[in-house]
PDB file of N, CA and C in Angstrom:
ATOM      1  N   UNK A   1     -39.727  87.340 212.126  1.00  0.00           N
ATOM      2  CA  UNK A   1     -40.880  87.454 212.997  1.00  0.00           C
ATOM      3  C   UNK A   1     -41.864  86.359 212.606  1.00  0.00           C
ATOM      4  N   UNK A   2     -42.407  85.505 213.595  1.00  0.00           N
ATOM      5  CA  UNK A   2     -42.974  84.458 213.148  1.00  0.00           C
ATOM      6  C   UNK A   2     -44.388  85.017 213.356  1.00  0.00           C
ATOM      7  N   UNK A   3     -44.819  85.837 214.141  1.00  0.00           N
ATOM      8  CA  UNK A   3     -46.289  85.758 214.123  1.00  0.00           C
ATOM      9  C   UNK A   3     -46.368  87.332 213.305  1.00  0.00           C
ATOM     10  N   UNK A   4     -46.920  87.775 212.147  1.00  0.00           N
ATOM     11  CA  UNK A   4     -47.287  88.580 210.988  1.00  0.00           C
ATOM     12  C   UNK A   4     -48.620  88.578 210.627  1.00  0.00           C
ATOM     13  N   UNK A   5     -49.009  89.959 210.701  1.00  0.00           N
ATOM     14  CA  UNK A   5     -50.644  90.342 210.075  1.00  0.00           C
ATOM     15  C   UNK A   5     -50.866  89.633 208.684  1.00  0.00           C
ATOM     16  N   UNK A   6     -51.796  89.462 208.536  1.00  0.00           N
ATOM     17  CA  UNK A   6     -52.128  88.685 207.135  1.00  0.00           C
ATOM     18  C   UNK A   6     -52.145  89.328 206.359  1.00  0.00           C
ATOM     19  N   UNK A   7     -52.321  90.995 206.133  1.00  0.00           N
ATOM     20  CA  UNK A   7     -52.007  91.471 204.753  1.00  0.00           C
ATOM     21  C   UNK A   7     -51.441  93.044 205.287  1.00  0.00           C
ATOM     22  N   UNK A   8     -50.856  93.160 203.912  1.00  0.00           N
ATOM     23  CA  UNK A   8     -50.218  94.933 204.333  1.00  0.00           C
ATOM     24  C   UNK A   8     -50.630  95.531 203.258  1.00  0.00           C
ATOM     25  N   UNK A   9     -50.402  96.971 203.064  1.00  0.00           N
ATOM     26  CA  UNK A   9     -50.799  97.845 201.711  1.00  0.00           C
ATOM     27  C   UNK A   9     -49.109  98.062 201.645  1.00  0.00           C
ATOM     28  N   UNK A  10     -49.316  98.270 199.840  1.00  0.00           N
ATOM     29  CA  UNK A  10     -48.206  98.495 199.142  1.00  0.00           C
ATOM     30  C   UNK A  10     -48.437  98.626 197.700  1.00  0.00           C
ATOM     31  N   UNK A  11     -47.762 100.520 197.864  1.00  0.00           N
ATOM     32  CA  UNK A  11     -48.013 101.105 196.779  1.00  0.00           C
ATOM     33  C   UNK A  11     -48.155 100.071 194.901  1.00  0.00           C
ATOM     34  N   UNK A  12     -49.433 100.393 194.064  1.00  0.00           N
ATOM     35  CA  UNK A  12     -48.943  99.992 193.074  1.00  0.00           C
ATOM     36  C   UNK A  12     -49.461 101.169 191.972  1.00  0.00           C
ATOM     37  N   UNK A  13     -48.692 100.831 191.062  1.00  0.00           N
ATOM     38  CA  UNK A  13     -48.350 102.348 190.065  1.00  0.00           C
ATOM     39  C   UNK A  13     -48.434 101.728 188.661  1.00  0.00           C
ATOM     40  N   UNK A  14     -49.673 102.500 187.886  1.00  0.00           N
ATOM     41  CA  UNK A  14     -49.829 101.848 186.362  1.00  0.00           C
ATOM     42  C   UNK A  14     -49.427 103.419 185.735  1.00  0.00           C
ATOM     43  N   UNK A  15     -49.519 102.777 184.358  1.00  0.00           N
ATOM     44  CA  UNK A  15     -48.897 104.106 183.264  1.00  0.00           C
ATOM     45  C   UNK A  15     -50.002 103.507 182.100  1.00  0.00           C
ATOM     46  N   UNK A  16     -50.955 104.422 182.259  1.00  0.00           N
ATOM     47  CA  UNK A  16     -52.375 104.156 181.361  1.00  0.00           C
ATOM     48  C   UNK A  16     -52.244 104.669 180.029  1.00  0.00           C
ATOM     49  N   UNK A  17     -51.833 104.262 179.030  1.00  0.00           N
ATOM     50  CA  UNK A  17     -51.971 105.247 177.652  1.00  0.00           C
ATOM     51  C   UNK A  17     -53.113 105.986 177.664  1.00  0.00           C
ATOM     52  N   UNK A  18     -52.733 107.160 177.060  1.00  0.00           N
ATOM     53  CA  UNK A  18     -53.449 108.166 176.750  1.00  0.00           C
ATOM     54  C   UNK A  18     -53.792 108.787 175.327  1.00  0.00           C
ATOM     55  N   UNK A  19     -54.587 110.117 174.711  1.00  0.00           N
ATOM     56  CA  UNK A  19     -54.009 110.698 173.770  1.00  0.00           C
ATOM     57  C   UNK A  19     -52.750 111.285 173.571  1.00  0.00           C
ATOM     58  N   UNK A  20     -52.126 111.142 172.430  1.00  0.00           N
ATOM     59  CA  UNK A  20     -50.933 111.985 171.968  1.00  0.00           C
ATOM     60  C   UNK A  20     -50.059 111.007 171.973  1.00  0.00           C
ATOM     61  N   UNK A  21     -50.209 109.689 172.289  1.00  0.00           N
ATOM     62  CA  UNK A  21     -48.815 108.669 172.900  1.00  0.00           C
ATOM     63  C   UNK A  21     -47.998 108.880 174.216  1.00  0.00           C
ATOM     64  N   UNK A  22     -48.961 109.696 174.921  1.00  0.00           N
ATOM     65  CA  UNK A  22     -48.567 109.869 176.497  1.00  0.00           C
ATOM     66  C   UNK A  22     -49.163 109.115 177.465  1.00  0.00           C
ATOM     67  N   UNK A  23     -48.690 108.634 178.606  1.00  0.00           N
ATOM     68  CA  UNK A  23     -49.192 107.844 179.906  1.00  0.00           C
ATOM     69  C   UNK A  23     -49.831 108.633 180.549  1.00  0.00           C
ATOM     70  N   UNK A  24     -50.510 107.885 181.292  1.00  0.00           N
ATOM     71  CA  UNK A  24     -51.704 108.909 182.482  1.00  0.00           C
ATOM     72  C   UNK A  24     -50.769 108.040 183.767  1.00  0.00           C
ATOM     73  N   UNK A  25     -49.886 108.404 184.399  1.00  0.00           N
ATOM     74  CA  UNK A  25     -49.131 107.426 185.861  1.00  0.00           C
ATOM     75  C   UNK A  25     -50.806 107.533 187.011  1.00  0.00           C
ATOM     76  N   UNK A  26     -51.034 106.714 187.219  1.00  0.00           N
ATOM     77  CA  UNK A  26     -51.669 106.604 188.765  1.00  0.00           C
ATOM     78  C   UNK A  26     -51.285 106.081 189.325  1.00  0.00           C
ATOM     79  N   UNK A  27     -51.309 105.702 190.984  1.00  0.00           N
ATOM     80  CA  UNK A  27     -51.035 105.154 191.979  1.00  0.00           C
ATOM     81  C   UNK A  27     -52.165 104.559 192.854  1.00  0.00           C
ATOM     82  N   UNK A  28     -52.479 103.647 193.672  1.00  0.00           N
ATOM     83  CA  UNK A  28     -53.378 103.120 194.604  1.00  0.00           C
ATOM     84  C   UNK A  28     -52.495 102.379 195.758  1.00  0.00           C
ATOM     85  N   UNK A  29     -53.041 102.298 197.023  1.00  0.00           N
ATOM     86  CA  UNK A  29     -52.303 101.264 197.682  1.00  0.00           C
ATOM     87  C   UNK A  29     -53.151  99.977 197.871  1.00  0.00           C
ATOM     88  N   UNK A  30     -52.003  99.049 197.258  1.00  0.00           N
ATOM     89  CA  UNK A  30     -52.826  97.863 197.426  1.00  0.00           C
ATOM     90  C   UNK A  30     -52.783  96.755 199.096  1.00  0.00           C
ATOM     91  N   UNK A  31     -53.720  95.944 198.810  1.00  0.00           N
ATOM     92  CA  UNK A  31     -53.573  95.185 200.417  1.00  0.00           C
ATOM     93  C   UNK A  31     -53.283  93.888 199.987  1.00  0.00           C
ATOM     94  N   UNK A  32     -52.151  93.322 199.946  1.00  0.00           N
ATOM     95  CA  UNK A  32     -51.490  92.474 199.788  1.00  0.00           C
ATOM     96  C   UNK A  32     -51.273  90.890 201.156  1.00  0.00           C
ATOM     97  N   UNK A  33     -52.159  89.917 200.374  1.00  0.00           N
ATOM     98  CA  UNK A  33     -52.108  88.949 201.054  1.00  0.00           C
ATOM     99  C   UNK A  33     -51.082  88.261 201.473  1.00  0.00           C
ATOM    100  N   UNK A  34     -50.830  88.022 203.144  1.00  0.00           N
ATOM    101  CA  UNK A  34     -49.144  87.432 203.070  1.00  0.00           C
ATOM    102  C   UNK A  34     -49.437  86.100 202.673  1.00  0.00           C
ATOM    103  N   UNK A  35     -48.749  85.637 201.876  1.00  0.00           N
ATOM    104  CA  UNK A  35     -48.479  84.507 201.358  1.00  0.00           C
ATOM    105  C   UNK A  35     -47.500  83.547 201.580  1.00  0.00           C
ATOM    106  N   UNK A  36     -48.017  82.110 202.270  1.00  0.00           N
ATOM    107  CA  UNK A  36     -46.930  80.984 202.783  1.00  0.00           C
ATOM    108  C   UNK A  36     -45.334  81.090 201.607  1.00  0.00           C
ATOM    109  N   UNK A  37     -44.239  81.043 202.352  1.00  0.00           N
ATOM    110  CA  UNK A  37     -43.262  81.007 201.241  1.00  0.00           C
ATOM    111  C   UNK A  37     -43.547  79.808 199.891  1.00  0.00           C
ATOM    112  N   UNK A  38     -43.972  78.694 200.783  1.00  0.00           N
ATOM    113  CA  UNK A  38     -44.852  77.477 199.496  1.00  0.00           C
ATOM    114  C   UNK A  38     -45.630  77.963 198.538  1.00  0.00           C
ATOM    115  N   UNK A  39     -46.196  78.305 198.964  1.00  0.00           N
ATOM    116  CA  UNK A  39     -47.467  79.319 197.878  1.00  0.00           C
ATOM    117  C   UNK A  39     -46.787  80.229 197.015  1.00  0.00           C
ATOM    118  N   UNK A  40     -45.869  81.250 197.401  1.00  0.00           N
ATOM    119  CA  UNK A  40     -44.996  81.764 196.846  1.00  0.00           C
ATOM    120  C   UNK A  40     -44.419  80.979 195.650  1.00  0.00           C
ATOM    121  N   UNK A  41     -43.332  80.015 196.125  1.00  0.00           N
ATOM    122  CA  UNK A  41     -42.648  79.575 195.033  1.00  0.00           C
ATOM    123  C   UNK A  41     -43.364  78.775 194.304  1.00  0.00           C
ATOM    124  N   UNK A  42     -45.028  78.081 194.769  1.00  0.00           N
ATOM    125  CA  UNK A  42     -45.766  77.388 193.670  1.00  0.00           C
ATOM    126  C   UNK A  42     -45.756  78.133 192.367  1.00  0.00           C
ATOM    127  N   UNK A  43     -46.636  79.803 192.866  1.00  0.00           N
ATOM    128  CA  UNK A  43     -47.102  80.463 191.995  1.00  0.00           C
ATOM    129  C   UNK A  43     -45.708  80.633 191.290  1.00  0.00           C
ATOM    130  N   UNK A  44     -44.512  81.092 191.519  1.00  0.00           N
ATOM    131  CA  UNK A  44     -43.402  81.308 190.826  1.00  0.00           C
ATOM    132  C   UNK A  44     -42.976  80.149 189.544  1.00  0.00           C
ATOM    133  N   UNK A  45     -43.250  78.938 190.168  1.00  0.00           N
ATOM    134  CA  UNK A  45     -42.848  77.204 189.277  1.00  0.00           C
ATOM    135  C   UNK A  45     -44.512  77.980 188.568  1.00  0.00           C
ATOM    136  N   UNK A  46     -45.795  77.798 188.406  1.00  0.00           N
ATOM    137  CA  UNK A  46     -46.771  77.942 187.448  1.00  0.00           C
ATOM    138  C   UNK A  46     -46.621  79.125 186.209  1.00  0.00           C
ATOM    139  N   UNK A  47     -45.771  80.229 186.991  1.00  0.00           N
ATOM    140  CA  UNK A  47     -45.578  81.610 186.134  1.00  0.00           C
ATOM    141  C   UNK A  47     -44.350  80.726 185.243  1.00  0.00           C
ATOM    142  N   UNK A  48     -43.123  80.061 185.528  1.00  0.00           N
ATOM    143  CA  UNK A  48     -42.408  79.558 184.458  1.00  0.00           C
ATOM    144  C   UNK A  48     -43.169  78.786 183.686  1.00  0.00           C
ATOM    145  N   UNK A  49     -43.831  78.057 184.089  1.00  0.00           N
ATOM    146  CA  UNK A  49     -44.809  76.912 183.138  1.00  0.00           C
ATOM    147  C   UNK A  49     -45.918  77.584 182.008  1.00  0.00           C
ATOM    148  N   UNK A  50     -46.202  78.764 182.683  1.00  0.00           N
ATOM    149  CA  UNK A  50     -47.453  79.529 181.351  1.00  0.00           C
ATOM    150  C   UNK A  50     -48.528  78.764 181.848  1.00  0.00           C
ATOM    151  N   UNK A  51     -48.281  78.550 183.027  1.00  0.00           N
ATOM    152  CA  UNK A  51     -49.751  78.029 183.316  1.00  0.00           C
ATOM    153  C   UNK A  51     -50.863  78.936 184.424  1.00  0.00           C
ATOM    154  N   UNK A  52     -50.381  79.914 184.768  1.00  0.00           N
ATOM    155  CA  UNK A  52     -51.294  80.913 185.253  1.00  0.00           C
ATOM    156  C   UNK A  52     -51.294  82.274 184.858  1.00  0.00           C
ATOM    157  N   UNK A  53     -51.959  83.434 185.320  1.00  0.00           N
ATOM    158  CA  UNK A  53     -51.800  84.233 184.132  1.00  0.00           C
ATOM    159  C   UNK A  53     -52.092  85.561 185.361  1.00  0.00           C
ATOM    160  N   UNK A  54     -51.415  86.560 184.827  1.00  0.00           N
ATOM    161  CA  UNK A  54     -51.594  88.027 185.600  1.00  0.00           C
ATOM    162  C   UNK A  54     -52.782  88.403 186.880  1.00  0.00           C
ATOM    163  N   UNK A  55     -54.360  88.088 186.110  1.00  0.00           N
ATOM    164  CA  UNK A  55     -55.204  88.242 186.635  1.00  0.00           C
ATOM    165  C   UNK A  55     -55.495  86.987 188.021  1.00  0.00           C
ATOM    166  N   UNK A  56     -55.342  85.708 187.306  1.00  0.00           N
ATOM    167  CA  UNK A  56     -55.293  84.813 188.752  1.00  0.00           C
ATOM    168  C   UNK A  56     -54.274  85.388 190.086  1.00  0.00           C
ATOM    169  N   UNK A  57     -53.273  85.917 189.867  1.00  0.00           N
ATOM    170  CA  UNK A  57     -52.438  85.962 191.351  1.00  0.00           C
ATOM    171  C   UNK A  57     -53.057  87.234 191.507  1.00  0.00           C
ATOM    172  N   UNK A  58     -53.196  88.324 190.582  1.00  0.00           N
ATOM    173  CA  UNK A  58     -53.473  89.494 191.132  1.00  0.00           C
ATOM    174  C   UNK A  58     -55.411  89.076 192.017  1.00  0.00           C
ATOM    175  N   UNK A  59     -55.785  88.421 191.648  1.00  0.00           N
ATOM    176  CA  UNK A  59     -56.989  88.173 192.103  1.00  0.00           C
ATOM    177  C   UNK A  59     -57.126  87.090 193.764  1.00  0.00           C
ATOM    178  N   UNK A  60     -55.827  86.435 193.909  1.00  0.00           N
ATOM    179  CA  UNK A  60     -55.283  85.505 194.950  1.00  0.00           C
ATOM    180  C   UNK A  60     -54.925  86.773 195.684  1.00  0.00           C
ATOM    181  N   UNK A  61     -53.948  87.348 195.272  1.00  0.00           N
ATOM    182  CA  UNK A  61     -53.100  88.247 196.388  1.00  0.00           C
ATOM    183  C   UNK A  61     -53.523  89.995 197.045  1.00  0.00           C
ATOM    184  N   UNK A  62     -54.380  90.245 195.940  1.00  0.00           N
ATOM    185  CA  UNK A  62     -55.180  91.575 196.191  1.00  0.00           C
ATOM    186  C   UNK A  62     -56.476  91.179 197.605  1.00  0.00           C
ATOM    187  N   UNK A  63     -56.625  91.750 198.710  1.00  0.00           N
ATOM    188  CA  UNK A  63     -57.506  91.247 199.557  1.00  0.00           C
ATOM    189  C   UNK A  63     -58.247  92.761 200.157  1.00  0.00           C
ATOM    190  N   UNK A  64     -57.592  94.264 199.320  1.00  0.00           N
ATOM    191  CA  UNK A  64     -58.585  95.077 199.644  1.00  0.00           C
ATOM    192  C   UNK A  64     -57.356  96.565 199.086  1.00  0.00           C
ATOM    193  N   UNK A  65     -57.701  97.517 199.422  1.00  0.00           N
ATOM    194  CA  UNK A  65     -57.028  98.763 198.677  1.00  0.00           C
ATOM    195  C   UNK A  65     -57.552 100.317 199.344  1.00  0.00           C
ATOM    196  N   UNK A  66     -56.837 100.972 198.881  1.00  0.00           N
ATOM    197  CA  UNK A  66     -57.163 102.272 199.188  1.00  0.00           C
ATOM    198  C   UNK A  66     -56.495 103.482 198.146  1.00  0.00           C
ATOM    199  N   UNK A  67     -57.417 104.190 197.817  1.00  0.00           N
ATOM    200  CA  UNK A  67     -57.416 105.047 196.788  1.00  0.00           C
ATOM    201  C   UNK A  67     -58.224 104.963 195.289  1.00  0.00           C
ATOM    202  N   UNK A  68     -58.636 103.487 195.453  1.00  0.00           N
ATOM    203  CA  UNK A  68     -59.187 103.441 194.131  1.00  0.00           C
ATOM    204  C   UNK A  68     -60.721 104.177 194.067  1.00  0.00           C
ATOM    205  N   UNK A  69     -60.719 104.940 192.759  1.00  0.00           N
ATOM    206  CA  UNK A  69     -62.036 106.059 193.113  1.00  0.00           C
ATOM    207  C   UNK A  69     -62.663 105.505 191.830  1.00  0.00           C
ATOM    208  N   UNK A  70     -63.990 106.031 191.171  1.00  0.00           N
ATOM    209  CA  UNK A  70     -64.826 105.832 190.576  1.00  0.00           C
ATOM    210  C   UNK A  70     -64.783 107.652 189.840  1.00  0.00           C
ATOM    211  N   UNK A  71     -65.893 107.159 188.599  1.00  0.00           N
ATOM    212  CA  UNK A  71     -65.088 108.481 187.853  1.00  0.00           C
ATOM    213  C   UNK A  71     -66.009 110.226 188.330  1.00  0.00           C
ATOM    214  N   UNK A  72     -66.381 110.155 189.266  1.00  0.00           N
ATOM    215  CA  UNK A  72     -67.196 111.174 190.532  1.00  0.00           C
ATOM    216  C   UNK A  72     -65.938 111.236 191.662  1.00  0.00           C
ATOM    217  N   UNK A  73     -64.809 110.705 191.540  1.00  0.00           N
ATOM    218  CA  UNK A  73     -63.782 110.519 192.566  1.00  0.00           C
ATOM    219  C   UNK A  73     -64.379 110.187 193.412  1.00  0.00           C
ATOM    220  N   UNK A  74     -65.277 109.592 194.034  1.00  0.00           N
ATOM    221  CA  UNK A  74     -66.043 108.835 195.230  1.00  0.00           C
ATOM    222  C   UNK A  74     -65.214 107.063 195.444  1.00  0.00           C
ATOM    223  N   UNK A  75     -64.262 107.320 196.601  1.00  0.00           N
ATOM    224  CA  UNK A  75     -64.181 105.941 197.072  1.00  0.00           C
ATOM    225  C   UNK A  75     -64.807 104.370 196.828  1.00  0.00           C
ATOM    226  N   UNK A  76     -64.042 103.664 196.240  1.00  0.00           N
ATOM    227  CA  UNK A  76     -64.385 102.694 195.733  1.00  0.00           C
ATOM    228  C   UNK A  76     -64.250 101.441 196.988  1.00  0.00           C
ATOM    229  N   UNK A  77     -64.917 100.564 197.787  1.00  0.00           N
ATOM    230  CA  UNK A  77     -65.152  99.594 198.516  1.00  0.00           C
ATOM    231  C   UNK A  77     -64.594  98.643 198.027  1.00  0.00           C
ATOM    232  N   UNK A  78     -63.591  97.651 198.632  1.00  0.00           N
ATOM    233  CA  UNK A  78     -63.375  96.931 197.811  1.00  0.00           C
ATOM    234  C   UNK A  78     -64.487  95.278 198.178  1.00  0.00           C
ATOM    235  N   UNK A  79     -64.514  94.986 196.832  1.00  0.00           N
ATOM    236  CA  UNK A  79     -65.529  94.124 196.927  1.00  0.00           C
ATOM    237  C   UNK A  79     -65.140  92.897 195.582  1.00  0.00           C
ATOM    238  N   UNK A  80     -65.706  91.712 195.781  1.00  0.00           N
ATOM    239  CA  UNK A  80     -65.520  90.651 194.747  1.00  0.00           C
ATOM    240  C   UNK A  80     -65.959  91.456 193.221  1.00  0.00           C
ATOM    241  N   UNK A  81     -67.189  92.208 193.014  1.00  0.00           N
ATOM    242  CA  UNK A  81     -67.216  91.991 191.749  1.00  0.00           C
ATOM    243  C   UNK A  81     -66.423  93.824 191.389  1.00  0.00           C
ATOM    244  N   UNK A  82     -65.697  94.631 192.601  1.00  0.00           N
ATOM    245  CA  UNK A  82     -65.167  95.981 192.074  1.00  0.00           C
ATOM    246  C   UNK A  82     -63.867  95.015 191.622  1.00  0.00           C
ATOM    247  N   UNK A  83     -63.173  94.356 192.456  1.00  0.00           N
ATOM    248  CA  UNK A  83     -62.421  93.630 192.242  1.00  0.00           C
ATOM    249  C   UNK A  83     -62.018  92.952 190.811  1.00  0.00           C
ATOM    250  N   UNK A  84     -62.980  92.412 190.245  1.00  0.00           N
ATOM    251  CA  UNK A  84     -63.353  91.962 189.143  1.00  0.00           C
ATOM    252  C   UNK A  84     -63.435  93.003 187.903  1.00  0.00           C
ATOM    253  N   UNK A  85     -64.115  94.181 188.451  1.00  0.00           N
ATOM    254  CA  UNK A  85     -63.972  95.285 187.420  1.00  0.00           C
ATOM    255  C   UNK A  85     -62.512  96.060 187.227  1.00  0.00           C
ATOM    256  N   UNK A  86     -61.991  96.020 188.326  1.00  0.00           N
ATOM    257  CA  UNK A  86     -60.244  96.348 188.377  1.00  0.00           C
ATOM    258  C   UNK A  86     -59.475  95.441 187.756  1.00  0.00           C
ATOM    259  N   UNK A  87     -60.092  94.430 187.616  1.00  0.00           N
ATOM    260  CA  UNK A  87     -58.474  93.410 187.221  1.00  0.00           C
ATOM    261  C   UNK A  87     -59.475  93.265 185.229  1.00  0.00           C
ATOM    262  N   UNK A  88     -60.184  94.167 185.009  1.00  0.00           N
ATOM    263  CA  UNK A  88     -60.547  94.216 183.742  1.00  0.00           C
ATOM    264  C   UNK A  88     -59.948  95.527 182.684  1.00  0.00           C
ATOM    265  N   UNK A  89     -59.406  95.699 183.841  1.00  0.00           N
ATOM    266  CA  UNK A  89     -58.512  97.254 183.115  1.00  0.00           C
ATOM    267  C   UNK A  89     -57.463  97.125 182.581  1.00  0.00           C
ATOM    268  N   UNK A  90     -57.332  97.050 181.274  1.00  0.00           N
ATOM    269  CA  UNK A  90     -55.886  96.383 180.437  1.00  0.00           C
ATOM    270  C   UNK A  90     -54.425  97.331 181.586  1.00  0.00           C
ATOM    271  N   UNK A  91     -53.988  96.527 181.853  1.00  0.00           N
ATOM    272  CA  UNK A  91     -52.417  96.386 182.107  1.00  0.00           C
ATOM    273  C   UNK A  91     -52.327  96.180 183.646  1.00  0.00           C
ATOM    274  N   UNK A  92     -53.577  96.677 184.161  1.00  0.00           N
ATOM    275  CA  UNK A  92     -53.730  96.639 185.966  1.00  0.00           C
ATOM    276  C   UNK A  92     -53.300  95.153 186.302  1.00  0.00           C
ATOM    277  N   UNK A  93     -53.768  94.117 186.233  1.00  0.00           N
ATOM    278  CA  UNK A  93     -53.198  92.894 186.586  1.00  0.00           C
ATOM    279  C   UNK A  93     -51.515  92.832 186.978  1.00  0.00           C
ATOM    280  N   UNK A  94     -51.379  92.937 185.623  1.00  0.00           N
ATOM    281  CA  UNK A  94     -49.481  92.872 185.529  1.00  0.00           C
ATOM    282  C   UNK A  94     -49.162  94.040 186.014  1.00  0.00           C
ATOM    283  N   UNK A  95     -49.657  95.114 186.764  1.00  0.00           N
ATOM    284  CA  UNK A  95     -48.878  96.311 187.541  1.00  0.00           C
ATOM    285  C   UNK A  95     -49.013  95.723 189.043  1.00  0.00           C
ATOM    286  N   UNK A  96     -50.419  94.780 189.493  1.00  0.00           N
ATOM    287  CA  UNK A  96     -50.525  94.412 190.815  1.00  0.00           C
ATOM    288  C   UNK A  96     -49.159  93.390 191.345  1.00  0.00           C
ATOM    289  N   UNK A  97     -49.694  92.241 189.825  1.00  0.00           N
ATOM    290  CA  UNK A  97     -48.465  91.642 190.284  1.00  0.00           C
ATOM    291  C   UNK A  97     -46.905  91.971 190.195  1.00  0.00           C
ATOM    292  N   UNK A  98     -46.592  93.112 189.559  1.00  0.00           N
ATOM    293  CA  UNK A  98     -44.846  93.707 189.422  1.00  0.00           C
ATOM    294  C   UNK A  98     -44.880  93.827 191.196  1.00  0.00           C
ATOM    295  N   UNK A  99     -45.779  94.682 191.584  1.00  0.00           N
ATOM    296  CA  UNK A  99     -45.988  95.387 192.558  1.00  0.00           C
ATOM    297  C   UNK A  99     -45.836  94.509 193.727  1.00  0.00           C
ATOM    298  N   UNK A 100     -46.900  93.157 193.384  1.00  0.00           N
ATOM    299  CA  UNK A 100     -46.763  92.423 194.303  1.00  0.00           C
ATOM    300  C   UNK A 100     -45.315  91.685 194.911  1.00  0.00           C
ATOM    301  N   UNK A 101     -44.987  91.238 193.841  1.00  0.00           N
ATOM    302  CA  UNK A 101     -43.091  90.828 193.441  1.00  0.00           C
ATOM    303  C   UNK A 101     -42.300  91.470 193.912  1.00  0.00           C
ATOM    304  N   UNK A 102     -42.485  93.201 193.511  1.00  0.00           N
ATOM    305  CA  UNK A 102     -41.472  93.526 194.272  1.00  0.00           C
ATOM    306  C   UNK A 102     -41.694  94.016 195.860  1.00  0.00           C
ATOM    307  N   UNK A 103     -42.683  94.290 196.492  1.00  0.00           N
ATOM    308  CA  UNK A 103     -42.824  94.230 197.722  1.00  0.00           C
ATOM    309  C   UNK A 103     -42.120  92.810 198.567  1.00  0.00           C
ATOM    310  N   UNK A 104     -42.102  91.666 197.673  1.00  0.00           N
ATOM    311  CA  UNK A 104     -41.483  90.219 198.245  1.00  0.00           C
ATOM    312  C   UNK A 104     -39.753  90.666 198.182  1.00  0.00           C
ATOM    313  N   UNK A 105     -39.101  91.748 197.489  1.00  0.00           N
ATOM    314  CA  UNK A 105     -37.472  91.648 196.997  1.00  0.00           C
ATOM    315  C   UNK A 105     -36.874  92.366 198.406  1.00  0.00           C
ATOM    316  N   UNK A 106     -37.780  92.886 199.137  1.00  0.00           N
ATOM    317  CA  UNK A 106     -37.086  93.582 200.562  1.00  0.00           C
ATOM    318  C   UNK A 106     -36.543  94.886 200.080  1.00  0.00           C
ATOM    319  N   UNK A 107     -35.763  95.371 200.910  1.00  0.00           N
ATOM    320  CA  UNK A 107     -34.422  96.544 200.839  1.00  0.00           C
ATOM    321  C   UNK A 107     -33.472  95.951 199.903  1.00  0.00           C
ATOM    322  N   UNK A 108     -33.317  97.050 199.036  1.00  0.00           N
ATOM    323  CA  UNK A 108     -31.694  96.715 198.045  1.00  0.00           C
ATOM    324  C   UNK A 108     -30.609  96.761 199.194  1.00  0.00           C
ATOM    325  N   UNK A 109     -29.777  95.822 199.312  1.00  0.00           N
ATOM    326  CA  UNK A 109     -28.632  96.072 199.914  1.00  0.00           C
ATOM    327  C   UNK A 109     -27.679  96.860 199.507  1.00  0.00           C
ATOM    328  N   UNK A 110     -27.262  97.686 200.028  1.00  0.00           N
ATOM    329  CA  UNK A 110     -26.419  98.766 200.283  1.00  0.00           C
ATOM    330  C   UNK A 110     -24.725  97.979 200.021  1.00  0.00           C
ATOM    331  N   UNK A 111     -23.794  98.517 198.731  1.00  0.00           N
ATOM    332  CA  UNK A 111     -22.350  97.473 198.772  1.00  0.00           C
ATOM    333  C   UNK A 111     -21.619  98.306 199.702  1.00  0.00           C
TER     334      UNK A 111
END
């Protein structure tokens, strides 16, 4: 399909340490910027190089969300500097971008 909305939501899922050595799993849906296949494989050639880092793509490719709450569970807006406070949450970056990655792998094919 050549003509495509510029972004979609797609689930992403962190595992927050907790007390005891247990995870806290949450979920949010993120809004995921479509990205030129160029852009794609740039960022892919910079991730082999060590030259960009979790928070830059998750900060390129994140363009808005739903579910993320505040600790009153009151809806969080997404905005440049909530944005900024999300991608400050140790491991959130590298869950946007798994997330982001694998939303790009399609359907497993079926043998």
């Amino acid at each position: 399909v050549l003509k495509q909305s510029s972004s979609y939501l797609w689930p992403v899922t962190i595992e927050i340490p907790t007390d005891g050595g247990r995870h806290d799993k949450q979920t949010f849906d993120a809004e995921f910027k479509r990205l030129p296949q160029s852009r794609i494989r740039e960022i892919g050639k910079l991730i082999e190089d060590g030259e960009i880092l979790d928070g830059a793509i998750a900060a390129e490719v994140l363009v808005g969300w739903a579910g993320i709450t505040d600790a009153d569970a009151k809806d969080v807006p997404f905005s440049q500097g909530a944005l900024e406070q999300l991608l400050d949450v140790p491991l959130l970056a590298t869950a946007i971008v798994m997330a982001y990655f694998s939303s790009l792998q399609g359907a497993k094919r079926k043998n």
